[in-house]
Structure formats: structure tokens, C-alpha cells
Protein backbone atom coordinates (compact mmCIF):
# COMPACT_ATOMS: atom_id res chain seq x y z
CA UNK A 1 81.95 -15.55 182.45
CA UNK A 2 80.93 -12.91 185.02
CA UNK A 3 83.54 -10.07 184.20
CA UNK A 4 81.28 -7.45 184.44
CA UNK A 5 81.15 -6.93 180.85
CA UNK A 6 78.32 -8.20 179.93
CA UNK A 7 76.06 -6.47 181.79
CA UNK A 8 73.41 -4.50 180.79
CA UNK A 9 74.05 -0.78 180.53
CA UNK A 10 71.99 1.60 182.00
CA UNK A 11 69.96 3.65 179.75
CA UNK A 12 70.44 7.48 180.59
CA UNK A 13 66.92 9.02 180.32
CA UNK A 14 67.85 11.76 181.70
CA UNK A 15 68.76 13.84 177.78
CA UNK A 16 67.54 12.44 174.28
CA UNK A 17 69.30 10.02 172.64
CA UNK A 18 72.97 9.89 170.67
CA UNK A 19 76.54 11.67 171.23
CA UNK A 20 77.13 14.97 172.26
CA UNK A 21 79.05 18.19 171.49
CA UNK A 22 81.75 18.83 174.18
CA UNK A 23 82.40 21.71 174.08
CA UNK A 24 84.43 23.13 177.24
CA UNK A 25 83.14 26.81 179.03
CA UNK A 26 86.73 27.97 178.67
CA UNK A 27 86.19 28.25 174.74
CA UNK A 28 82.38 29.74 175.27
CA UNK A 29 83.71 32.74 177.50
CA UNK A 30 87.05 33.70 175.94
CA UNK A 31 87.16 36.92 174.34
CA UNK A 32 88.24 35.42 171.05
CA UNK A 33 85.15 33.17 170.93
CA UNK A 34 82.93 36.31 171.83
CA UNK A 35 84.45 38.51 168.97
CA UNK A 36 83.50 35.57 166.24
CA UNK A 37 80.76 35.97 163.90
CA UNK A 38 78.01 34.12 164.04
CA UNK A 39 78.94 32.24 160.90
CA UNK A 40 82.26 31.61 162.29
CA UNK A 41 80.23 30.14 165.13
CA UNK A 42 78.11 28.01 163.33
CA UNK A 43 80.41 26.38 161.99
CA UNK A 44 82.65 26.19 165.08
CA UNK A 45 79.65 24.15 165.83
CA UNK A 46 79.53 21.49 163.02
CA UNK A 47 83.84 20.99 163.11
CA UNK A 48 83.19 19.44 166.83
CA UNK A 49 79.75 17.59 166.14
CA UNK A 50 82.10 15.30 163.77
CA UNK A 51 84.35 14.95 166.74
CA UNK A 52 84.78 11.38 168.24
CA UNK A 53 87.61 9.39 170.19
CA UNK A 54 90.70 9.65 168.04
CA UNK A 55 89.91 11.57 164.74
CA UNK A 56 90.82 15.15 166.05
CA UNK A 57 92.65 16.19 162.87
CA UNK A 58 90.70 14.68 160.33
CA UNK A 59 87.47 16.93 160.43
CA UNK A 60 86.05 18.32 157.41
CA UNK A 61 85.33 21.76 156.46
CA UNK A 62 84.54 21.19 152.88
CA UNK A 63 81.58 22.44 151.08
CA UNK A 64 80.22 19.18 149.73
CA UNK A 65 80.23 18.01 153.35
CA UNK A 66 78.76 21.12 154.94
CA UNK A 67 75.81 21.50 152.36
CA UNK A 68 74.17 17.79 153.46
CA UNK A 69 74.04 19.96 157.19
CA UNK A 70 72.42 23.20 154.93
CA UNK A 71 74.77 25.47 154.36
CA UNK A 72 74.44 26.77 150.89
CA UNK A 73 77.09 29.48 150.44
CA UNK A 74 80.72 28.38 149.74
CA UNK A 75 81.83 32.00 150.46
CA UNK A 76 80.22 32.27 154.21
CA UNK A 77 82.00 28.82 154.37
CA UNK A 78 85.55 30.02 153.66
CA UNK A 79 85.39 33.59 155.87
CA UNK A 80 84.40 31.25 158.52
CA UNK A 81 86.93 29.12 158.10
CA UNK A 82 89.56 32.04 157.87
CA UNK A 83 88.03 33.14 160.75
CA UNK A 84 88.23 30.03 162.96
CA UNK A 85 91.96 29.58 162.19
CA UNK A 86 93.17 32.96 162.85
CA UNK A 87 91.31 32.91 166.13
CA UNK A 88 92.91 29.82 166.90
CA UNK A 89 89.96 27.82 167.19
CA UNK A 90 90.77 25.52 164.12
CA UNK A 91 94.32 24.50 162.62
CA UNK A 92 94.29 22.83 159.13
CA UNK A 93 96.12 19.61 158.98
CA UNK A 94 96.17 18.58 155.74
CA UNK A 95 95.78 21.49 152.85
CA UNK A 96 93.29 20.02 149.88
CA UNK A 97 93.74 19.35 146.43
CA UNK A 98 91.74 19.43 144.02
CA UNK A 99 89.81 17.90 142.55
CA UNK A 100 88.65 15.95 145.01
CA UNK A 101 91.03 15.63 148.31
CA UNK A 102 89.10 18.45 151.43
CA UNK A 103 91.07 20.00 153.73
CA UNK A 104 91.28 18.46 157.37
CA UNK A 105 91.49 20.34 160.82
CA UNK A 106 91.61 19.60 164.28
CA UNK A 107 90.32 21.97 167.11
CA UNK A 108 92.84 23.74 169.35
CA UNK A 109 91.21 22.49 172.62
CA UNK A 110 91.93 19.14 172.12
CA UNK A 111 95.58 17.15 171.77
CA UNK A 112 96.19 16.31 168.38
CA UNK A 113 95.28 12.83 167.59
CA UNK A 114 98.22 11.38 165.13
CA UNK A 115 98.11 10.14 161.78
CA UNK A 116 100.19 9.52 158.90
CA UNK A 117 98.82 11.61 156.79
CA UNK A 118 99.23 14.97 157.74
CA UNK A 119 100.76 17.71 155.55
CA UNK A 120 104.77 17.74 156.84
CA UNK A 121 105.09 20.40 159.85
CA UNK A 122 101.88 20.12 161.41
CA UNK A 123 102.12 18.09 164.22
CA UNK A 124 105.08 20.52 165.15
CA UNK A 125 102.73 23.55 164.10
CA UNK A 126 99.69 22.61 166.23
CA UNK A 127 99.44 24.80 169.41
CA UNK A 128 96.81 23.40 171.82
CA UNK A 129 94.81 26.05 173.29
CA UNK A 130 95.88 28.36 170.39
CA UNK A 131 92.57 30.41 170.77
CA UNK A 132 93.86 31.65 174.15
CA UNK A 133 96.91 33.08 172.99
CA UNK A 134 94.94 34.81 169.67
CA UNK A 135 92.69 36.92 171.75
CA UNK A 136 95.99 38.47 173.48
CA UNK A 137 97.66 39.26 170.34
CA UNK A 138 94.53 40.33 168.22
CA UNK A 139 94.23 43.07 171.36
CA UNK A 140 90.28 41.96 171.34
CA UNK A 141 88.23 44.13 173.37
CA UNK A 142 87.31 42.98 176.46
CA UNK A 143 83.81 41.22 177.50
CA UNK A 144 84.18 39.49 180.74
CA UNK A 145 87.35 37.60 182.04
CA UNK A 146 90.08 36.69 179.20
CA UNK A 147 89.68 33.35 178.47
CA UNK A 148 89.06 32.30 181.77
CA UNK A 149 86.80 29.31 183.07
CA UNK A 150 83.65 31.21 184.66
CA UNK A 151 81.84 30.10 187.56
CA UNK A 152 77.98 29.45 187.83
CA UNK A 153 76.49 33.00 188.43
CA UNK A 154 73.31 33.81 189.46
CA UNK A 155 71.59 36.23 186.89
């Protein structure tokens, strides 16, 4: 049948291969992004890369799973993940058990994505676009607009 479906999908040559991080400007040039360390950062970084269409909520912090992507140091792994969820940036799901259940988050700039296993309280705990709100409270100091979307400027 000629529904359209079947046709052949254009290949994009235009960037390499595979998904992407999306990552939107709004988190890049708040002031609670800018005041992160670059650990936090980094690992900012490899919470999203695991993001696809509906498992927001179910991304993996852990140790075991980080050191496959080379990190080595279980202590840089927790400050950063302090650091990401009192920013707002992060908000733990489910809290892990030993001795073998990880934590799960979900990033603040994306809804929620639902699932019946979440810890009790945190669907009703998770604030979307909690990182905005965190840079007002901490008092961080200011480097360029608060939280804003910037436009294209020429250097």
C-alpha cells in the first residue's frame, strides 16, 4: 500500500551518525548551570545522553554504570550528584538499595515521564524547571541574564 510509510528516509549527512544530546540554551546560560563544577557538568552530560522518548525518570547515576563511560572515582560521582540535585538540575526518583537496586533521576527540563515504580511522593515532588528557581534562592552571583534564553550574539 502507498501510505507513505514505506518510503525511504532520507539520510541526514549533514552531522555524523546516531542520537543526540538535547540539551536546551536556557539550561547552558542560567546562572545555576554557570556556578556548577565541572564534574557536576560532566556528568550533567552523561544523565541526558541516556535520555530517549519516555524514560525521563529512570536514568542512572550509579557507579557501576558510570565507570563503563570512565569515570573512576565514586566520590567525584556522589558531589556531583549532590550537586546536580540541589541546583535543580536532577531530582532522584527512586532512592537505591543495596545491594544491587541504583538510584533513578529524571532532569528538571523535561516533564516527568510516569511509571509505577517510583519511590511514593515523587511525581508530586518533581518541579519542572527546578534549576530556575535554585539559582534565585542559592543568591548565585550573576554572569549574564538569569536563566534566560540568549540570543545569537556576535562575538
Amino acid at each position: 500500500m502507498a501510505n507513505g510509510r514505506n518510503k525511504l528516509r532520507r539520510v541526514d549527512t549533514s552531522r555524523d551518525a546516531g542520537g543526540f544530546v538535547a540539551l536546551p540554551w536556557s539550561v547552558l546560560d542560567c546562572h545555576a548551570y554557570a556556578a556548577l563544577s565541572h564534574p557536576a557538568r560532566a556528568l550533567l552530560l552523561e544523565i541526558a545522553r541516556q535520555l530517549v522518548r519516555d524514560n525521563n525518570g529512570r536514568l542512572l547515576a550509579s557507579a557501576g554504570h558510570l565507570e563503563a563511560r570512565g569515570w573512576k572515582s565514586r566520590d567525584v560521582i556522589t558531589r556531583a550528584k549532590r550537586e546536580l540535585m540541589d541546583a535543580g538540575f536532577i531530582f532522584e526518583t527512586v532512592k537505591g538499595q543495596r545491594p544491587n537496586r541504583a538510584s533513578w533521576y529524571a532532569v528538571t527540563w523535561m516533564t516527568l515521564d510516569r511509571h509505577p515504580d517510583f519511590d511514593a511522593g515523587a511525581l508530586e515532588g518533581f518541579q519542572r524547571g527546578a534549576y530556575r528557581r535554585t539559582a534565585e534562592v542559592l543568591h548565585l552571583p550573576a554572569r549574564g541574564p538569569p536563566c534566560a534564553h540568549l540570543k545569537n550574539a556576535s562575538l
